[in-house]
N, C-alpha and C. Protein backbone atom coordinates (compact mmCIF):
# COMPACT_ATOMS: atom_id res chain seq x y z
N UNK A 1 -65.59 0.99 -8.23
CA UNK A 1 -65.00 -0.27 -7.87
C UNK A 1 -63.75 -0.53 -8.71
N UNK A 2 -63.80 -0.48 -9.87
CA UNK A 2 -62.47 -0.51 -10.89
C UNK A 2 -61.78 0.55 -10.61
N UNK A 3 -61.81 1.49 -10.29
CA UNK A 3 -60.68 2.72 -9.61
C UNK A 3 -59.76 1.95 -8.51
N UNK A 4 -60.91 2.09 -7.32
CA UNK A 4 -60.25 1.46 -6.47
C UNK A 4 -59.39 0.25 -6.54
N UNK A 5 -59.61 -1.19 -7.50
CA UNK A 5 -59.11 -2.10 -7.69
C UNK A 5 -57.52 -1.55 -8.88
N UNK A 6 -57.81 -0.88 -8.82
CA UNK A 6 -56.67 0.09 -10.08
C UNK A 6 -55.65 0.44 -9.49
N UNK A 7 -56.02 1.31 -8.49
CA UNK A 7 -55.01 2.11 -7.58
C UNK A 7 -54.80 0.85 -6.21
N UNK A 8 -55.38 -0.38 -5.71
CA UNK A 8 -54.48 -1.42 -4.94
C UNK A 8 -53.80 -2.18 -5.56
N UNK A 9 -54.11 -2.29 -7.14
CA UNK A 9 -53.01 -2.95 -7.50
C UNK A 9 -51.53 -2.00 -8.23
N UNK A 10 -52.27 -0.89 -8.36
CA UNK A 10 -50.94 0.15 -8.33
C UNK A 10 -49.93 -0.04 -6.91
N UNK A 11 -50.65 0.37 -6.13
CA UNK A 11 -50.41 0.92 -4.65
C UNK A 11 -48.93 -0.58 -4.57
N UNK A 12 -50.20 -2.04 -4.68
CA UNK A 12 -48.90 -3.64 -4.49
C UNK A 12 -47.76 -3.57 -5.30
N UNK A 13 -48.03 -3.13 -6.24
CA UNK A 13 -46.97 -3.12 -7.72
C UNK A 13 -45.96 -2.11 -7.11
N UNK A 14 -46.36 -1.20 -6.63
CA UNK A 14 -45.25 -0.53 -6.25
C UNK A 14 -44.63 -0.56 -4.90
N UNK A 15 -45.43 -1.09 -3.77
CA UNK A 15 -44.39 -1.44 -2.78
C UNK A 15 -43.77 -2.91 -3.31
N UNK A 16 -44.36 -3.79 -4.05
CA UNK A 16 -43.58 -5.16 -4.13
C UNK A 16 -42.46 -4.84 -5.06
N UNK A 17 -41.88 -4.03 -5.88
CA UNK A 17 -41.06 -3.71 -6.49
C UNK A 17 -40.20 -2.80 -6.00
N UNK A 18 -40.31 -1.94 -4.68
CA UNK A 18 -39.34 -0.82 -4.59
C UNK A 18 -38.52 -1.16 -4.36
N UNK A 19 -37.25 -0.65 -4.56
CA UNK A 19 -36.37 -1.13 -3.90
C UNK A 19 -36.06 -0.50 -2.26
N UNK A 20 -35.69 -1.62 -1.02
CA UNK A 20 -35.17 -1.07 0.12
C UNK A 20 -34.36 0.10 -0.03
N UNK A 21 -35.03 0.80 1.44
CA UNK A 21 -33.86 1.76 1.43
C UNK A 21 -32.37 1.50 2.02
N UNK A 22 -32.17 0.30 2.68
CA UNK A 22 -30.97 -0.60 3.13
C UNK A 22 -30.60 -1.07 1.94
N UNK A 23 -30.77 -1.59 0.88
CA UNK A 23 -30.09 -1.98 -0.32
C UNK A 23 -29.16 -1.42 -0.67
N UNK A 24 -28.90 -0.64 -0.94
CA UNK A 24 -27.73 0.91 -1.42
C UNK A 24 -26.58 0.82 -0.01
N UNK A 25 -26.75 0.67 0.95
CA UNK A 25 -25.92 1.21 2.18
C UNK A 25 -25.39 -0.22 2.57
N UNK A 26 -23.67 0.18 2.22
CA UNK A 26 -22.70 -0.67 3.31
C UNK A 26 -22.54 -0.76 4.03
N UNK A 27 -22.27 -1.24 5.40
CA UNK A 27 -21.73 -1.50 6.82
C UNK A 27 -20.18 -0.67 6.64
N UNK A 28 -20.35 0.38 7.56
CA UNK A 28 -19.05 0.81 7.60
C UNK A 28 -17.83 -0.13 8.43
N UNK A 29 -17.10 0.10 7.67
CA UNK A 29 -15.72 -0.98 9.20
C UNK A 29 -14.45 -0.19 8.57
N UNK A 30 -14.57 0.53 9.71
CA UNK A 30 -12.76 1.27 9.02
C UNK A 30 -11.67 0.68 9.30
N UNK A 31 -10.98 0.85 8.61
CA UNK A 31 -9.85 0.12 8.81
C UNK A 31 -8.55 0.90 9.88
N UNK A 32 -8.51 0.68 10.77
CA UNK A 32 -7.87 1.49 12.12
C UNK A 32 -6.38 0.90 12.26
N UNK A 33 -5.05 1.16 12.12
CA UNK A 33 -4.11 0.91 12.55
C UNK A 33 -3.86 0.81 13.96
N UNK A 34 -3.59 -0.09 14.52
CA UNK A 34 -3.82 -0.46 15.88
C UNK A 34 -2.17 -0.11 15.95
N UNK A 35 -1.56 0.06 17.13
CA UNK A 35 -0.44 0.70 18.06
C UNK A 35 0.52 -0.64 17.83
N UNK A 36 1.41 -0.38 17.35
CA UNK A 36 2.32 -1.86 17.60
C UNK A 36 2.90 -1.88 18.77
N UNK A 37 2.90 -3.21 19.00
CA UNK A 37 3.22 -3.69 20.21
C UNK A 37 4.98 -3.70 20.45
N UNK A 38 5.21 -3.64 21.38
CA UNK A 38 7.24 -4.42 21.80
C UNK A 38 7.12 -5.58 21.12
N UNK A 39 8.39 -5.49 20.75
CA UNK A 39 8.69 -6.74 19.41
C UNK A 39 9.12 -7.71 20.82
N UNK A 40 8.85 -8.90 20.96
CA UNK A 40 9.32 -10.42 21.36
C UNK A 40 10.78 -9.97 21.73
N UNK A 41 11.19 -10.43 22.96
CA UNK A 41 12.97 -10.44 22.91
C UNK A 41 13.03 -11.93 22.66
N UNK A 42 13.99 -12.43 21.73
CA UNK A 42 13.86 -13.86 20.97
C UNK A 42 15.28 -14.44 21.95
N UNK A 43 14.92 -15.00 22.49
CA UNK A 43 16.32 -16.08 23.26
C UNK A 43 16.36 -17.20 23.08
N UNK A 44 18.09 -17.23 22.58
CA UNK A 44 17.99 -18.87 22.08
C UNK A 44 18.56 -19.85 23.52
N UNK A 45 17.52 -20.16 23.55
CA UNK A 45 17.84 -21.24 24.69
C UNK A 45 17.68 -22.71 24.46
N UNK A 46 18.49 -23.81 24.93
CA UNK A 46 18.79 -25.43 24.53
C UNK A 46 17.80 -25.63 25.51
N UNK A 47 17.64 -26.90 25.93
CA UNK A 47 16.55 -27.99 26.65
C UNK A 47 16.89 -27.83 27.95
N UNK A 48 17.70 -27.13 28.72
CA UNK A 48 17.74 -26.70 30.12
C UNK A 48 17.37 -25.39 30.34
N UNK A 49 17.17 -24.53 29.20
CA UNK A 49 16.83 -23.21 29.62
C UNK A 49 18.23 -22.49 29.53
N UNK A 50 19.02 -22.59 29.27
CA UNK A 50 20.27 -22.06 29.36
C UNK A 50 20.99 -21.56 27.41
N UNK A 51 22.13 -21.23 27.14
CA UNK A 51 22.56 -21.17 25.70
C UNK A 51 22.94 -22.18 25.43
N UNK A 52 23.46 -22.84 26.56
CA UNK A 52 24.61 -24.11 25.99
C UNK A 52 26.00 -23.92 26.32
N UNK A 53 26.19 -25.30 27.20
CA UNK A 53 27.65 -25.31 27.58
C UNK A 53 28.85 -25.30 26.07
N UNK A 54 28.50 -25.25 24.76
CA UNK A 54 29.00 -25.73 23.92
C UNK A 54 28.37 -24.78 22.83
N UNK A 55 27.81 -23.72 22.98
CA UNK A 55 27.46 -23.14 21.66
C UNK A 55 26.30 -24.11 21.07
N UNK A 56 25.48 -24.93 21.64
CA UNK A 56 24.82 -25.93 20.49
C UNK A 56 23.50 -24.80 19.98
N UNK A 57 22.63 -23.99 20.80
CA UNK A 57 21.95 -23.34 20.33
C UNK A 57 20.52 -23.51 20.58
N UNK A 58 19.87 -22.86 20.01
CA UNK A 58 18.07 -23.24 20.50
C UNK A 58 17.60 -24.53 20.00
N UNK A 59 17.19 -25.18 21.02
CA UNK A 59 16.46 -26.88 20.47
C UNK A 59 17.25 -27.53 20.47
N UNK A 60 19.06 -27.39 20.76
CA UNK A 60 19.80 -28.64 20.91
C UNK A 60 20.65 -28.60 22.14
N UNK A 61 21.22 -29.59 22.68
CA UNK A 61 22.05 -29.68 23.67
C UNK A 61 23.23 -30.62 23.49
N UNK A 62 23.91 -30.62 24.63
CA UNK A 62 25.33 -31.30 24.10
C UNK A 62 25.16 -32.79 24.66
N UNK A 63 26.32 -33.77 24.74
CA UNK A 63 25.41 -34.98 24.90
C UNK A 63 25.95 -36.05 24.39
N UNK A 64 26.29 -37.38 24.66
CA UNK A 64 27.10 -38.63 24.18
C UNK A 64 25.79 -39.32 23.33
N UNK A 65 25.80 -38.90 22.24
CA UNK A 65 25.04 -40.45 21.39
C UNK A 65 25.30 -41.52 20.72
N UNK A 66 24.72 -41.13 19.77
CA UNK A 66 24.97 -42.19 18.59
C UNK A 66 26.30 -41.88 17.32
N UNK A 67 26.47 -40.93 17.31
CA UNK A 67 27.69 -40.48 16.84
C UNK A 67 28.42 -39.88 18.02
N UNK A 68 28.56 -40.02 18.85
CA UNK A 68 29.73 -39.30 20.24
C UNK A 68 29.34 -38.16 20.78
N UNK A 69 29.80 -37.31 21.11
CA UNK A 69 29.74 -36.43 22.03
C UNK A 69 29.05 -35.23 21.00
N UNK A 70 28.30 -35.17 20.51
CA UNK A 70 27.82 -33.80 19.51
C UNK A 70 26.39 -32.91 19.95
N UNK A 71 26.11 -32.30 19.41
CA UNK A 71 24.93 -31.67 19.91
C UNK A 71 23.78 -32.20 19.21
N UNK A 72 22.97 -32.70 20.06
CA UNK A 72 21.48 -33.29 19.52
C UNK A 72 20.65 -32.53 19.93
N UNK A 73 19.01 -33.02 19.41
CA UNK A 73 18.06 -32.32 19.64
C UNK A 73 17.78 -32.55 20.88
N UNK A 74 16.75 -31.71 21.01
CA UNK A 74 16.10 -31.93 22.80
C UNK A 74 15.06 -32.97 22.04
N UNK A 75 14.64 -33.77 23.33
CA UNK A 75 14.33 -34.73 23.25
C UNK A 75 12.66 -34.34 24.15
């Protein structure tokens, strides 16, 4: 009876202590350079879709305001 009670508490002691065999092992994730893509063609276009009767540029247009005839933002 003391044998046996010897060797189950051997037997617990040693599975409750082993260590996993998943413990040790990382998740692989490689790191893969993916294909670059076509770069964006970048067009500067004002608030009609166009360059600008006036050179004003992307996000502004030409235009009578508050200071006269200058290029403001799109609105």
């Amino acid at each position: 009876m003391r044998m046996k009670l010897v060797a189950i508490s051997a037997a617990t002691f040693a599975l409750a202590f082993a260590p996993s065999a998943q413990a040790a092992q990382t998740p692989y994730h490689p790191i893969v350079p993916m294909k670059p893509g076509t770069p964006a063609t970048v067009q500067p276009l004002d608030c009609n879709g166009s360059t600008g009767d006036h050179g004003c540029g992307a996000g502004f247009h030409w235009r009578n305001g508050d200071h006269g005839w200058a290029c403001y933002p799109c609105d």
